[in-house]
Protein backbone atom coordinates (compact mmCIF):
# COMPACT_ATOMS: atom_id res chain seq x y z
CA UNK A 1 0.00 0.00 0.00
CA UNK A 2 1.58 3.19 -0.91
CA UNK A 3 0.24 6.60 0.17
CA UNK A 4 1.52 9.86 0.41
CA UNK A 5 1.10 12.72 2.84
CA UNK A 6 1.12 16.94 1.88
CA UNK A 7 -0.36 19.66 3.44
CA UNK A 8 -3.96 19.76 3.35
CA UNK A 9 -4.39 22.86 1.01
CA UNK A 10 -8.66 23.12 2.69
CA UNK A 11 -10.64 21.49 5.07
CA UNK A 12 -13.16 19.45 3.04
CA UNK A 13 -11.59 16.26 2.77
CA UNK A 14 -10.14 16.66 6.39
CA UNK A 15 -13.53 17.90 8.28
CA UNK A 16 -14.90 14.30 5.73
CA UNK A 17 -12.79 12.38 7.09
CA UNK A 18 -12.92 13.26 10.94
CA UNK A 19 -16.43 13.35 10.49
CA UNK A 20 -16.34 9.64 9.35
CA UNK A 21 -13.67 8.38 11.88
CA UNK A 22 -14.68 10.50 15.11
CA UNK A 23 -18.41 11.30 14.77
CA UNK A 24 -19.57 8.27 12.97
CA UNK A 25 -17.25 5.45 13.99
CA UNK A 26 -16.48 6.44 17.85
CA UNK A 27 -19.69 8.42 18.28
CA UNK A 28 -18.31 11.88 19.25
CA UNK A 29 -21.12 14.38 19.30
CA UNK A 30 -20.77 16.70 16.74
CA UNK A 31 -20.36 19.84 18.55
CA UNK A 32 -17.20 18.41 20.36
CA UNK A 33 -15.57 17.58 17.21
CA UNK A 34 -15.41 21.27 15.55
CA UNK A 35 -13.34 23.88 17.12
CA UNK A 36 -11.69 26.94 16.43
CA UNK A 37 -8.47 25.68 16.39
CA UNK A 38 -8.91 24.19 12.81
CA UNK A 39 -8.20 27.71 11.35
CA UNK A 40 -5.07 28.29 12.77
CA UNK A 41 -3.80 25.12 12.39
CA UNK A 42 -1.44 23.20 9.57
CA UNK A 43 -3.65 19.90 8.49
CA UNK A 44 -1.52 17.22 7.24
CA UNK A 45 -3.78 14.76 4.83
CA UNK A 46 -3.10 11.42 3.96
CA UNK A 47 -3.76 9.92 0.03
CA UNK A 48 -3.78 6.34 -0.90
CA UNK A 49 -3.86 7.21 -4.93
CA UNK A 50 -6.41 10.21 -5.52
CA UNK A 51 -8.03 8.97 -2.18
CA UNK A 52 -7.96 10.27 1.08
CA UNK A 53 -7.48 8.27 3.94
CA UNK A 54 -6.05 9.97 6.98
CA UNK A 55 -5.23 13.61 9.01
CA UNK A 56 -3.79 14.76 10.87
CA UNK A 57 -3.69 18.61 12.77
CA UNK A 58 -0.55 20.60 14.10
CA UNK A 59 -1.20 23.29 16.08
CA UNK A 60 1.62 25.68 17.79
CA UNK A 61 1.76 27.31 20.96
CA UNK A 62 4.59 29.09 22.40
CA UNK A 63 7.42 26.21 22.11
CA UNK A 64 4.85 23.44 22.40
CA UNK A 65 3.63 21.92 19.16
CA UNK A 66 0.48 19.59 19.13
CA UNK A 67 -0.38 17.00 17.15
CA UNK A 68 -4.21 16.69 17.55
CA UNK A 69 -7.36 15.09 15.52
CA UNK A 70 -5.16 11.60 14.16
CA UNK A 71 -7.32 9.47 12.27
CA UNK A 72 -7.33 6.95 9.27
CA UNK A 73 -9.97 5.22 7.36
CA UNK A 74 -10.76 1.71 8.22
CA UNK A 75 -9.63 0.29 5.15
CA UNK A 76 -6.18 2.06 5.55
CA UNK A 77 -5.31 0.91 9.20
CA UNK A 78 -2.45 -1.77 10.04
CA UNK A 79 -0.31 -0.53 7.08
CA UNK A 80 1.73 1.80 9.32
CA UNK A 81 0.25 5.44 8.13
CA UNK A 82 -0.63 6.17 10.81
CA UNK A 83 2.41 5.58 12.37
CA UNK A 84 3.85 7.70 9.19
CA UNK A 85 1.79 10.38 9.67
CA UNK A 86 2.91 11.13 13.68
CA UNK A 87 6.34 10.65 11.84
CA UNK A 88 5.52 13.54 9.51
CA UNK A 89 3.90 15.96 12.23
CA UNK A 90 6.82 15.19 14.43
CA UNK A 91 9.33 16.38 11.35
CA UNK A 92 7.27 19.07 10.60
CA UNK A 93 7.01 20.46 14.18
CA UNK A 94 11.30 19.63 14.75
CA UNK A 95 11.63 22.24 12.00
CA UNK A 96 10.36 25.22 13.92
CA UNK A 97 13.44 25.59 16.15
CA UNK A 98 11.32 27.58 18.62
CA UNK A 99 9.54 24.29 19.67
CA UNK A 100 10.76 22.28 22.47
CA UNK A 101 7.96 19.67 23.35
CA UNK A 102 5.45 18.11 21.18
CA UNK A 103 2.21 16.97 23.16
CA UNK A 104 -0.89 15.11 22.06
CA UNK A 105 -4.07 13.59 23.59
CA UNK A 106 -3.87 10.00 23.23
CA UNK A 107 -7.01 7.66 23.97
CA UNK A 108 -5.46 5.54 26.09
CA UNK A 109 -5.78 2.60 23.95
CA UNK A 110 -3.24 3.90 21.67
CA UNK A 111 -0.69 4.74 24.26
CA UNK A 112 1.28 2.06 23.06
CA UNK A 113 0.89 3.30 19.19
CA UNK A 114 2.53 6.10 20.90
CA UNK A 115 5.22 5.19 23.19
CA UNK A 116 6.68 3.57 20.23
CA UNK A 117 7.19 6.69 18.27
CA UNK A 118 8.89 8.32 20.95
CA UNK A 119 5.99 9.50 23.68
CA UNK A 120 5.50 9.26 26.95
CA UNK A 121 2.83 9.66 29.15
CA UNK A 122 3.06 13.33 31.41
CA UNK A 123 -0.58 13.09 32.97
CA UNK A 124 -3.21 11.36 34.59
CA UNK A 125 -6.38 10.09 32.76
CA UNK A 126 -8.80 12.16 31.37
CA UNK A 127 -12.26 11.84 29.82
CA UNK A 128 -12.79 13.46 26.38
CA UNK A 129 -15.77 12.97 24.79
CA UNK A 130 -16.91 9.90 26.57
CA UNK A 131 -13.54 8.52 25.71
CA UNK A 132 -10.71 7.65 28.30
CA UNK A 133 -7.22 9.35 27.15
CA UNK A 134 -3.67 10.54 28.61
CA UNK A 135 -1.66 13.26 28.03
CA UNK A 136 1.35 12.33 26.33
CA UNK A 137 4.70 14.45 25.58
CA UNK A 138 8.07 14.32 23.45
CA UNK A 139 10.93 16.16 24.52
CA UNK A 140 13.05 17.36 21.48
């Protein structure tokens, strides 16, 4: 399987496809989903051919960056994009020399997803939107 990730240059097919992964799949209610944070931020999107399948959203505070809103279609799990895509953010985010911790939300599930690409877990559990996660933290 061979994908490729850019920039997302809009938010239709990356509002599509959280909309598919977090409000239909893990039942996230709607208004929890959308935030203003999506204009500000830099949305990486995922294409397997002229299809996409995955995004991913980079936001920047200060000297923290955050990688937020990670999700890939069903049909495109287990063949390490998502893995790719963290991967990405986390070269994207290293490039701004200004940042000096990348942080992200992780249902707690996934911590393991995470550890291996470098994360570690910096806070107690935490409910967000009905869904158990941890705060999670790299240390460039």
């Amino acid at each position: 399987m061979s994908w490729r990730i850019e920039r997302a240059s809009g938010l239709t097919h990356v509002h599509a496809l959280r909309r598919t992964v977090f409000i239909e799949e893990q039942g996230i209610p709607e208004h929890e989903e959308w935030d203003d944070l999506d204009g500000r931020a830099l949305h990486l999107l995922a294409w397997l051919g002229d299809q996409p399948v995955g995004t991913a959203r980079l936001v920047i505070d200060g000297q923290t960056g955050r990688i937020g809103r990670i999700c890939v279609l069903q049909r495109a799990r287990g063949t390490g994009l998502g893995a790719a895509m963290v991967q990405d953010a986390i070269a994207r985010l290293k490039a701004d020399r200004n940042i000096r911790v990348i942080r992200l939300g992780a249902q707690v599930h996934a911590t393991g997803f995470y550890e291996k690409l470098g994360f570690r877990v910096c806070g107690p559990e935490y409910d967000d939107a009905g869904i158990p996660h941890h705060e999670m933290g790299l240390t460039l």
